[in-house]
PDB file of N, CA and C in Angstrom:
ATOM      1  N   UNK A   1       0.426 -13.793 -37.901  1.00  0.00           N
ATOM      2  CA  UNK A   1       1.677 -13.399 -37.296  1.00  0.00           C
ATOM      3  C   UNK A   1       1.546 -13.514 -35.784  1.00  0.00           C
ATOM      4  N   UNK A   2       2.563 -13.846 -35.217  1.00  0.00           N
ATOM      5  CA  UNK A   2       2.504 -13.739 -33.581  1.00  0.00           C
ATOM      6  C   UNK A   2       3.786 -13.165 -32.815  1.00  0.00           C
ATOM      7  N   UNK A   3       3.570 -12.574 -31.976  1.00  0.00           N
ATOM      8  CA  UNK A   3       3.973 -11.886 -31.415  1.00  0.00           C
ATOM      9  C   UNK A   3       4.410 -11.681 -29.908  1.00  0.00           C
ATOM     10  N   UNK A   4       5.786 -11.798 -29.391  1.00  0.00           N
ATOM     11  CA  UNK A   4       5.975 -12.254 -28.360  1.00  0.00           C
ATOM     12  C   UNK A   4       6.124 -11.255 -27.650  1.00  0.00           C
ATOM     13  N   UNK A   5       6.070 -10.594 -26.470  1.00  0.00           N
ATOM     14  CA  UNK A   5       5.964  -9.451 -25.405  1.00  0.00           C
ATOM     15  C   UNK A   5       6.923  -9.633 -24.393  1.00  0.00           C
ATOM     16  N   UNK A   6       7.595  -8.951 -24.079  1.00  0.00           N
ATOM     17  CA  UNK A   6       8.573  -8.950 -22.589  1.00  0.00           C
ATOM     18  C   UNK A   6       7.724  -8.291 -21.091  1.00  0.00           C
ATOM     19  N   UNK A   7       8.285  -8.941 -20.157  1.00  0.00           N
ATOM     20  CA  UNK A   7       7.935  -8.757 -18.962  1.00  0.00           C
ATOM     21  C   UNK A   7       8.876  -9.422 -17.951  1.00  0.00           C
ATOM     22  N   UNK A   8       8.887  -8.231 -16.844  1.00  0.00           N
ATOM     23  CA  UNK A   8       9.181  -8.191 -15.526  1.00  0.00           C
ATOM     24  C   UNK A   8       8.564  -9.406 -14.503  1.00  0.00           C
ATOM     25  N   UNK A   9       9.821  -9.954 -14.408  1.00  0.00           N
ATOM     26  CA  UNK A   9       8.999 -11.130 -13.047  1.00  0.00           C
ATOM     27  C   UNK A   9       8.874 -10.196 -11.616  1.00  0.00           C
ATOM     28  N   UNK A  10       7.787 -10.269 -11.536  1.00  0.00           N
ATOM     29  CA  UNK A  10       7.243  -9.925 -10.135  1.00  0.00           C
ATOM     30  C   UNK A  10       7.098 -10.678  -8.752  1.00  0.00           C
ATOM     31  N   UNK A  11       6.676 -11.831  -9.066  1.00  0.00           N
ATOM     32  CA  UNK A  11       6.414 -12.896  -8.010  1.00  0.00           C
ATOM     33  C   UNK A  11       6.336 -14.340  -8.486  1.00  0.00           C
ATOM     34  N   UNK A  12       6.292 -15.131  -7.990  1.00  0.00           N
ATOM     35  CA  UNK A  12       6.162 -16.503  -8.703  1.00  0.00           C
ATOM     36  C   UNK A  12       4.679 -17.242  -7.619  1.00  0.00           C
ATOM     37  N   UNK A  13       4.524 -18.529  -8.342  1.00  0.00           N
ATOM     38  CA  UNK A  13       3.343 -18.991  -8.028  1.00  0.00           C
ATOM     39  C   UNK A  13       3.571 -20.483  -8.068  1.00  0.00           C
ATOM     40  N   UNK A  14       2.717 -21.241  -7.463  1.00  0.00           N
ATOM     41  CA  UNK A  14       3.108 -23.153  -7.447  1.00  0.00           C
ATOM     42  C   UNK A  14       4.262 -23.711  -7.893  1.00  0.00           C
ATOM     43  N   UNK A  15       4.883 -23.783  -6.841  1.00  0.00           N
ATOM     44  CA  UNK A  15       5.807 -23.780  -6.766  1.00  0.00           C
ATOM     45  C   UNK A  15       7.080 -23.509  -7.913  1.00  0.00           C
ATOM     46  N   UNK A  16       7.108 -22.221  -8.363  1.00  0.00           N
ATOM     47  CA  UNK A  16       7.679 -21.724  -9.032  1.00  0.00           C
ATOM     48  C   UNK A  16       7.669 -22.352 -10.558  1.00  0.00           C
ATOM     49  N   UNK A  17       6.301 -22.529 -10.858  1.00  0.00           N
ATOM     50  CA  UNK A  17       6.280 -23.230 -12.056  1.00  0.00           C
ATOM     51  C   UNK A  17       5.428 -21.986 -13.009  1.00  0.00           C
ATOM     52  N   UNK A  18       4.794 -20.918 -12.311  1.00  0.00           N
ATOM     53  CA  UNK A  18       4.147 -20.024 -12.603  1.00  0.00           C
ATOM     54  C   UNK A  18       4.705 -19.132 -12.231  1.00  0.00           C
ATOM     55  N   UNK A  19       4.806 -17.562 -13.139  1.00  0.00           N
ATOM     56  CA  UNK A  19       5.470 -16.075 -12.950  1.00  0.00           C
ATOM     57  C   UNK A  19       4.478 -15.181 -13.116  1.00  0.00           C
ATOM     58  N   UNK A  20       4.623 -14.467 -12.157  1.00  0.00           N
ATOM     59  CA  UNK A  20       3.584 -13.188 -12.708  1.00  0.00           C
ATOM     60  C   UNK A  20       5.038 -12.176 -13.053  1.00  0.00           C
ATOM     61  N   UNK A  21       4.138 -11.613 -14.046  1.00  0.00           N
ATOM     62  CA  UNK A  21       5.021 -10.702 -14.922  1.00  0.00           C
ATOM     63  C   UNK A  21       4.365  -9.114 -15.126  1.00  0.00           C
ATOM     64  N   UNK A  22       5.187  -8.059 -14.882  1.00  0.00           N
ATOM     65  CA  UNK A  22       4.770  -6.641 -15.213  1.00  0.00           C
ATOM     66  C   UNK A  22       4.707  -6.411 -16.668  1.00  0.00           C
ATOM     67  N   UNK A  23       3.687  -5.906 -17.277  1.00  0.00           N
ATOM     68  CA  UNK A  23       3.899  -5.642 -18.990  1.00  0.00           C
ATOM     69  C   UNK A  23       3.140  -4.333 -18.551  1.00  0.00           C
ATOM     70  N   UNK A  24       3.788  -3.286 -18.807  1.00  0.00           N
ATOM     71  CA  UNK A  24       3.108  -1.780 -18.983  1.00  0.00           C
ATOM     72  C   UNK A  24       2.106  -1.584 -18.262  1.00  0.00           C
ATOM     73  N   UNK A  25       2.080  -1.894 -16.521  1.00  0.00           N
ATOM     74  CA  UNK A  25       1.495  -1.424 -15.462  1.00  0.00           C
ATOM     75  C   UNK A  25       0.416  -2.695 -15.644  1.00  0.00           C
ATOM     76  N   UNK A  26       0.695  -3.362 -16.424  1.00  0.00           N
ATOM     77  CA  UNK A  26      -0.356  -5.032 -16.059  1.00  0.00           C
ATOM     78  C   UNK A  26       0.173  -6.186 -15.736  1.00  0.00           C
ATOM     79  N   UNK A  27      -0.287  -7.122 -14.890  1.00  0.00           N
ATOM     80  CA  UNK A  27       0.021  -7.871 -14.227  1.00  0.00           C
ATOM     81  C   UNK A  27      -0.127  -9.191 -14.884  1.00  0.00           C
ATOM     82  N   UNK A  28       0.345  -9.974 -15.562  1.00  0.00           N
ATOM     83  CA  UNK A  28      -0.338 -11.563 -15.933  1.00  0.00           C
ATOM     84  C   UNK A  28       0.650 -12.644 -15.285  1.00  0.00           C
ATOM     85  N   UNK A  29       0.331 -14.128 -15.436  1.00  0.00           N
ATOM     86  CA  UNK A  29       0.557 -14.817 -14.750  1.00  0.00           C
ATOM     87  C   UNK A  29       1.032 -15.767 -16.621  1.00  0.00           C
ATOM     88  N   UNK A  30       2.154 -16.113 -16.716  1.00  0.00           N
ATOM     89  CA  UNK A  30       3.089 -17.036 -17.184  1.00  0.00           C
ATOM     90  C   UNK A  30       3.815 -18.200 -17.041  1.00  0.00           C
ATOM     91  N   UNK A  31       3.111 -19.645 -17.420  1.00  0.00           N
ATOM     92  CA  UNK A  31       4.117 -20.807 -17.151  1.00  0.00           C
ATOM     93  C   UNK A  31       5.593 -21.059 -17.930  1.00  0.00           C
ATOM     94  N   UNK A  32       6.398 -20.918 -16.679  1.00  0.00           N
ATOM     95  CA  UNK A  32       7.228 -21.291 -16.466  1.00  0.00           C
ATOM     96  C   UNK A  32       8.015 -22.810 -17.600  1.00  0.00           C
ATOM     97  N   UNK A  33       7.229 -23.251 -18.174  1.00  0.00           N
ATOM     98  CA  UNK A  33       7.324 -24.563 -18.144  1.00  0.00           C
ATOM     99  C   UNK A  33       8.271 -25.219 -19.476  1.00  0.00           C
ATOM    100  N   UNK A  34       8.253 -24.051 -20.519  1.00  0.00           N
ATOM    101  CA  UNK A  34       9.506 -24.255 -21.696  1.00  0.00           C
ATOM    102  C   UNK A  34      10.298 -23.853 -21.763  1.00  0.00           C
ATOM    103  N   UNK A  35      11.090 -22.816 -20.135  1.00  0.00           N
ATOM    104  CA  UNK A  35      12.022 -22.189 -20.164  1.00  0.00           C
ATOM    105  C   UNK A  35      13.248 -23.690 -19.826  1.00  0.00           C
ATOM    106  N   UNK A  36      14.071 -23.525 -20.002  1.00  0.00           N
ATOM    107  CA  UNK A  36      15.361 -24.405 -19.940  1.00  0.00           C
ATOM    108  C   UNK A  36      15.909 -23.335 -18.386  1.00  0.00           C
ATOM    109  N   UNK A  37      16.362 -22.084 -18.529  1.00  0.00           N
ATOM    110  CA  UNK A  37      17.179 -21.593 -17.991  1.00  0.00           C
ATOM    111  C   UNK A  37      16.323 -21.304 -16.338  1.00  0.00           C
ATOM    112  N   UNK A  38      17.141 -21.044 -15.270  1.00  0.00           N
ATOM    113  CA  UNK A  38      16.657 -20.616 -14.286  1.00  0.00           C
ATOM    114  C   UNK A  38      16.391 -18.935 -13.916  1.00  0.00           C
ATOM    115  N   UNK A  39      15.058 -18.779 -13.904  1.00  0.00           N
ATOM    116  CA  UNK A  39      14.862 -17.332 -13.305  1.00  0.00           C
ATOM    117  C   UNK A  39      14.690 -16.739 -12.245  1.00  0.00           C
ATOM    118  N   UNK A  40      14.836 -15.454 -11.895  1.00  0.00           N
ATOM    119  CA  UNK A  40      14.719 -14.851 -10.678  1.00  0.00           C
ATOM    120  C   UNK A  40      14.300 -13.687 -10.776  1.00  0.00           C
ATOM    121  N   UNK A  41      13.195 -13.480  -9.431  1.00  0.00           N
ATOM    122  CA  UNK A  41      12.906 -12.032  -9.811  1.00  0.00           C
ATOM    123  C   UNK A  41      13.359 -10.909 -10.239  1.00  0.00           C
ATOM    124  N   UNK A  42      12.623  -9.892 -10.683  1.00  0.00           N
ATOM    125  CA  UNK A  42      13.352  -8.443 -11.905  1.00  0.00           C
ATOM    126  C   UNK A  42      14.090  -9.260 -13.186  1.00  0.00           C
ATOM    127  N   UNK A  43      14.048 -10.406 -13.292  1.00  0.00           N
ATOM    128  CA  UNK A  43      14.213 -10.783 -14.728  1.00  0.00           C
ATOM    129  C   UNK A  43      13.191 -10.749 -15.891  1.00  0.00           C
ATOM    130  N   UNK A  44      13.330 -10.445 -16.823  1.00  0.00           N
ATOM    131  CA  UNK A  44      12.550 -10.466 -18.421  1.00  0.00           C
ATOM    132  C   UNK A  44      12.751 -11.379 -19.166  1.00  0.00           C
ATOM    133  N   UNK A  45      10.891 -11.549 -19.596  1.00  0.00           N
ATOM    134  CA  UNK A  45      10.915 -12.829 -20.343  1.00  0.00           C
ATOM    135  C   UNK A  45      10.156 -12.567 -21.895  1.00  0.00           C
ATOM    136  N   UNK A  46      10.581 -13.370 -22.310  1.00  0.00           N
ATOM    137  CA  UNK A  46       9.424 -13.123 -24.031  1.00  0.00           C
ATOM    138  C   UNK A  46       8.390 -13.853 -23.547  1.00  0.00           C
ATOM    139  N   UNK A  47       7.268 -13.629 -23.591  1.00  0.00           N
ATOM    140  CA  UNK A  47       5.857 -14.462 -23.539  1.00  0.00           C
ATOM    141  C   UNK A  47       5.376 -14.357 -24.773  1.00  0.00           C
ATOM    142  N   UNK A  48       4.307 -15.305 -24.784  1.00  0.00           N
ATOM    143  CA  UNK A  48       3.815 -15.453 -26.105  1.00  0.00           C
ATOM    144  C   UNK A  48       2.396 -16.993 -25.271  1.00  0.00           C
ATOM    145  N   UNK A  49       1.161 -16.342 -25.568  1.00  0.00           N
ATOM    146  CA  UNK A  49       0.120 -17.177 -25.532  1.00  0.00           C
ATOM    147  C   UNK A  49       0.416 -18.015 -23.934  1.00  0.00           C
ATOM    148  N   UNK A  50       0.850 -17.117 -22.762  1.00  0.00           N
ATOM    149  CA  UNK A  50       0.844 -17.471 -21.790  1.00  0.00           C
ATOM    150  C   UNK A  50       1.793 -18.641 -21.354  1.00  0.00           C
ATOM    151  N   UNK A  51       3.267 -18.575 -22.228  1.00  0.00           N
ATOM    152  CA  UNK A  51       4.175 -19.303 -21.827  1.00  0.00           C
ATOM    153  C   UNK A  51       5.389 -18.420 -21.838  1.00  0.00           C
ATOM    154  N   UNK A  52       6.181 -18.240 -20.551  1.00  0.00           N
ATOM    155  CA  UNK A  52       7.617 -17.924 -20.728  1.00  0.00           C
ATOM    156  C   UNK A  52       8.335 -18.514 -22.074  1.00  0.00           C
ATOM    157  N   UNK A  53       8.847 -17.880 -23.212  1.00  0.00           N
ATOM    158  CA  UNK A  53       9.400 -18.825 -24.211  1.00  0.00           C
ATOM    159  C   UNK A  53      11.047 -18.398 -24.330  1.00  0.00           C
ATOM    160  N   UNK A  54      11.518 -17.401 -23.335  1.00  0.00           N
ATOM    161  CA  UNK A  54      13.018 -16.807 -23.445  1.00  0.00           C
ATOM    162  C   UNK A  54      13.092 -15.854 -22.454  1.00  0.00           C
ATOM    163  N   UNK A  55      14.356 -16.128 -21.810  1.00  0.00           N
ATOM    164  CA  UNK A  55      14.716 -14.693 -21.016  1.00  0.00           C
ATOM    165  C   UNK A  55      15.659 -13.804 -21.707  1.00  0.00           C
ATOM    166  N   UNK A  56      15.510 -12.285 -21.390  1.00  0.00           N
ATOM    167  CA  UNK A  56      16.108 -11.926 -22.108  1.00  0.00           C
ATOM    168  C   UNK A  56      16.681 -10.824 -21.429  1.00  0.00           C
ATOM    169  N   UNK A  57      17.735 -10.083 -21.642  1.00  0.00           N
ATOM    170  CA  UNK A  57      18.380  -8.995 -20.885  1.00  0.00           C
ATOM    171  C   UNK A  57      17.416  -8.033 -20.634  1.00  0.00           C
ATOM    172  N   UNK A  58      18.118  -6.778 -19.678  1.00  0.00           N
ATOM    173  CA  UNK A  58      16.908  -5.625 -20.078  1.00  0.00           C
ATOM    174  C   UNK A  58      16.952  -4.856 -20.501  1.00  0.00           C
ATOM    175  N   UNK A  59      18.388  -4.650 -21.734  1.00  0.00           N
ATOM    176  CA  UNK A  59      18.225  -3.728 -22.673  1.00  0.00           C
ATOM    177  C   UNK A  59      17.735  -4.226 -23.854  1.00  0.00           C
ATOM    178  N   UNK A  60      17.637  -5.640 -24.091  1.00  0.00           N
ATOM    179  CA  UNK A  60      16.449  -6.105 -25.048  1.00  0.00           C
ATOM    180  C   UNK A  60      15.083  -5.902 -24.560  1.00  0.00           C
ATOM    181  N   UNK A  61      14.988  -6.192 -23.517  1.00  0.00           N
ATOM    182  CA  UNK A  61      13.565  -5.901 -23.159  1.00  0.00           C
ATOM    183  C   UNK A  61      13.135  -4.483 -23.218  1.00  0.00           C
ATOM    184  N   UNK A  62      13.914  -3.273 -22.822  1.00  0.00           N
ATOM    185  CA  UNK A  62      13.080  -2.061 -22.976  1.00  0.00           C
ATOM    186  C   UNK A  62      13.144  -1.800 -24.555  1.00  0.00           C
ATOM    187  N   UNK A  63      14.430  -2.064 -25.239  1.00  0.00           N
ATOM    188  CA  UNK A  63      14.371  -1.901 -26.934  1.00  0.00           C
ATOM    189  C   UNK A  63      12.902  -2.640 -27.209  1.00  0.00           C
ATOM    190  N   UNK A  64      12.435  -3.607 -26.837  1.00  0.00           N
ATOM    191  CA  UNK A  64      11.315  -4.169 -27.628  1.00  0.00           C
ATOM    192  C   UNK A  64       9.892  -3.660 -26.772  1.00  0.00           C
ATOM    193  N   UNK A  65      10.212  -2.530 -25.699  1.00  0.00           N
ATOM    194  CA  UNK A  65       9.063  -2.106 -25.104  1.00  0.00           C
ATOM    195  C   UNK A  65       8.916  -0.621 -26.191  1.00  0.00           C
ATOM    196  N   UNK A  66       9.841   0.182 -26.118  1.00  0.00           N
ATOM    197  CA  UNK A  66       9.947   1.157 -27.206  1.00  0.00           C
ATOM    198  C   UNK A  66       9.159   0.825 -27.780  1.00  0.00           C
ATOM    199  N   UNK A  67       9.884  -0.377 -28.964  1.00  0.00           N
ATOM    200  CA  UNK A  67       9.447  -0.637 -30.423  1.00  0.00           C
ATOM    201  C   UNK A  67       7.380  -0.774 -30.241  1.00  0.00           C
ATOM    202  N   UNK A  68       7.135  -1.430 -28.790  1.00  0.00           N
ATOM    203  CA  UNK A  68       5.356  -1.722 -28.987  1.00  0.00           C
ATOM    204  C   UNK A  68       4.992  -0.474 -28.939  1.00  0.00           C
ATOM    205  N   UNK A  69       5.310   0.642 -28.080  1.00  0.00           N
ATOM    206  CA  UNK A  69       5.011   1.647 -27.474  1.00  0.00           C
ATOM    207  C   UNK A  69       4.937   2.653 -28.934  1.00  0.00           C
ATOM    208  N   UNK A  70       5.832   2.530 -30.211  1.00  0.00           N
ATOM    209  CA  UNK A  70       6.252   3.024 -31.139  1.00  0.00           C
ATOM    210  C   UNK A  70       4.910   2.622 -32.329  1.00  0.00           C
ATOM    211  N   UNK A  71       4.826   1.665 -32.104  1.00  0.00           N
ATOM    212  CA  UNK A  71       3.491   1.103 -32.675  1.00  0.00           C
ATOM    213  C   UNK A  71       2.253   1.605 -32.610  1.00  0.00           C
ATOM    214  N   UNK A  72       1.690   1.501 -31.366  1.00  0.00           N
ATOM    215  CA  UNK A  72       0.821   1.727 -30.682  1.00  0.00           C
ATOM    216  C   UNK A  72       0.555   3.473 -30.622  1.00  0.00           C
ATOM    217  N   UNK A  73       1.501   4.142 -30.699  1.00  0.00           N
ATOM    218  CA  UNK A  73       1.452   5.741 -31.071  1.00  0.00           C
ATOM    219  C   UNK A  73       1.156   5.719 -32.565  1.00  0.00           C
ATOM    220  N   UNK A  74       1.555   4.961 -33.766  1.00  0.00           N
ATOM    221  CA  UNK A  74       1.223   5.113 -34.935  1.00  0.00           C
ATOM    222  C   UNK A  74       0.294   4.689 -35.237  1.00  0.00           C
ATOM    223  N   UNK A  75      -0.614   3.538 -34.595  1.00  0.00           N
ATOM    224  CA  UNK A  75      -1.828   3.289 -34.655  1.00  0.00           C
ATOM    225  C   UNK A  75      -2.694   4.559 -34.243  1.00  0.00           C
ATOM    226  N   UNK A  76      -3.022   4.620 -32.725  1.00  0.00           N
ATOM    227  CA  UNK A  76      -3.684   5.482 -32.634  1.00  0.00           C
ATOM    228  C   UNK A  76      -3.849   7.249 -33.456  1.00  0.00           C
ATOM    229  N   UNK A  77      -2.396   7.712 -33.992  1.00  0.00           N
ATOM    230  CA  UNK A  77      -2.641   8.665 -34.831  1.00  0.00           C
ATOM    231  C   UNK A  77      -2.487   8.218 -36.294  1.00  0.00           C
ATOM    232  N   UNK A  78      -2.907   7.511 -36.630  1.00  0.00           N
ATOM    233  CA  UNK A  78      -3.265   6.769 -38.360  1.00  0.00           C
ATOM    234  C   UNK A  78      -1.929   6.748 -38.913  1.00  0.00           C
ATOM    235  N   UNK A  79      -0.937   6.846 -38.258  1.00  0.00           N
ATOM    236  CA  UNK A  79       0.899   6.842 -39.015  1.00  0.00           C
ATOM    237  C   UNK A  79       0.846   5.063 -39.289  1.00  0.00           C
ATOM    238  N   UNK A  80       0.279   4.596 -39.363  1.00  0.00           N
ATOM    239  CA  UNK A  80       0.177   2.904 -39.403  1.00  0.00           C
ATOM    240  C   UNK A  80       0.546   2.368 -41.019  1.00  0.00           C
ATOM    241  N   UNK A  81       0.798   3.408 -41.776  1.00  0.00           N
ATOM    242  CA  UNK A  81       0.859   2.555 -43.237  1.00  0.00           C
ATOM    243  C   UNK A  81       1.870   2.100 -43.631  1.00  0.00           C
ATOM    244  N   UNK A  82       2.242   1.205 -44.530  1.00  0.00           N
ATOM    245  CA  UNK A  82       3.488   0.594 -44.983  1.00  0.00           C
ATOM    246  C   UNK A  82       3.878   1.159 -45.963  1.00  0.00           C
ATOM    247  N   UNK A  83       2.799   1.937 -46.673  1.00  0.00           N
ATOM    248  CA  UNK A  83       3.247   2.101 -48.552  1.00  0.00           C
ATOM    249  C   UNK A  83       3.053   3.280 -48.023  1.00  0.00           C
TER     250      UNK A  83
END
């Protein structure tokens, strides 16, 4: 399964072909390079394996920060089961 993550553009890099992006107080760096649409900073993107693959509003983006954040609490206290 894979799994795509949202993030905050922060700054851009060579000549705007590279984004650094905020994901939950971390910083990574994202090409630019299969997006179609034009971005600008404080915009959100889906990443996935270090490519911008969608921008997306930012009430999709915090709904899908929840949902990891929602996860990640059921992991760490064993609430993780399906059945």
């Amino acid at each position: 399964m894979c799994i795509s993550f949202p993030g905050r553009i922060t700054a851009f890099k060579e000549d705007d072909e590279i984004a650094v992006i905020e994901i939950g107080g971390t910083e990574r760096e994202v090409s630019l390079t299969l997006l179609d649409d034009e971005v600008d900073l404080g915009d959100y993107l889906l990443c996935h394996a270090g490519f911008a693959i969608h921008r997306i509003d930012q009430q999709e983006a915090e709904q899908s920060i929840a949902l990891f954040n929602e996860l990640i609490r059921a992991e760490k206290t064993g609430e993780n089961e399906i059945y």
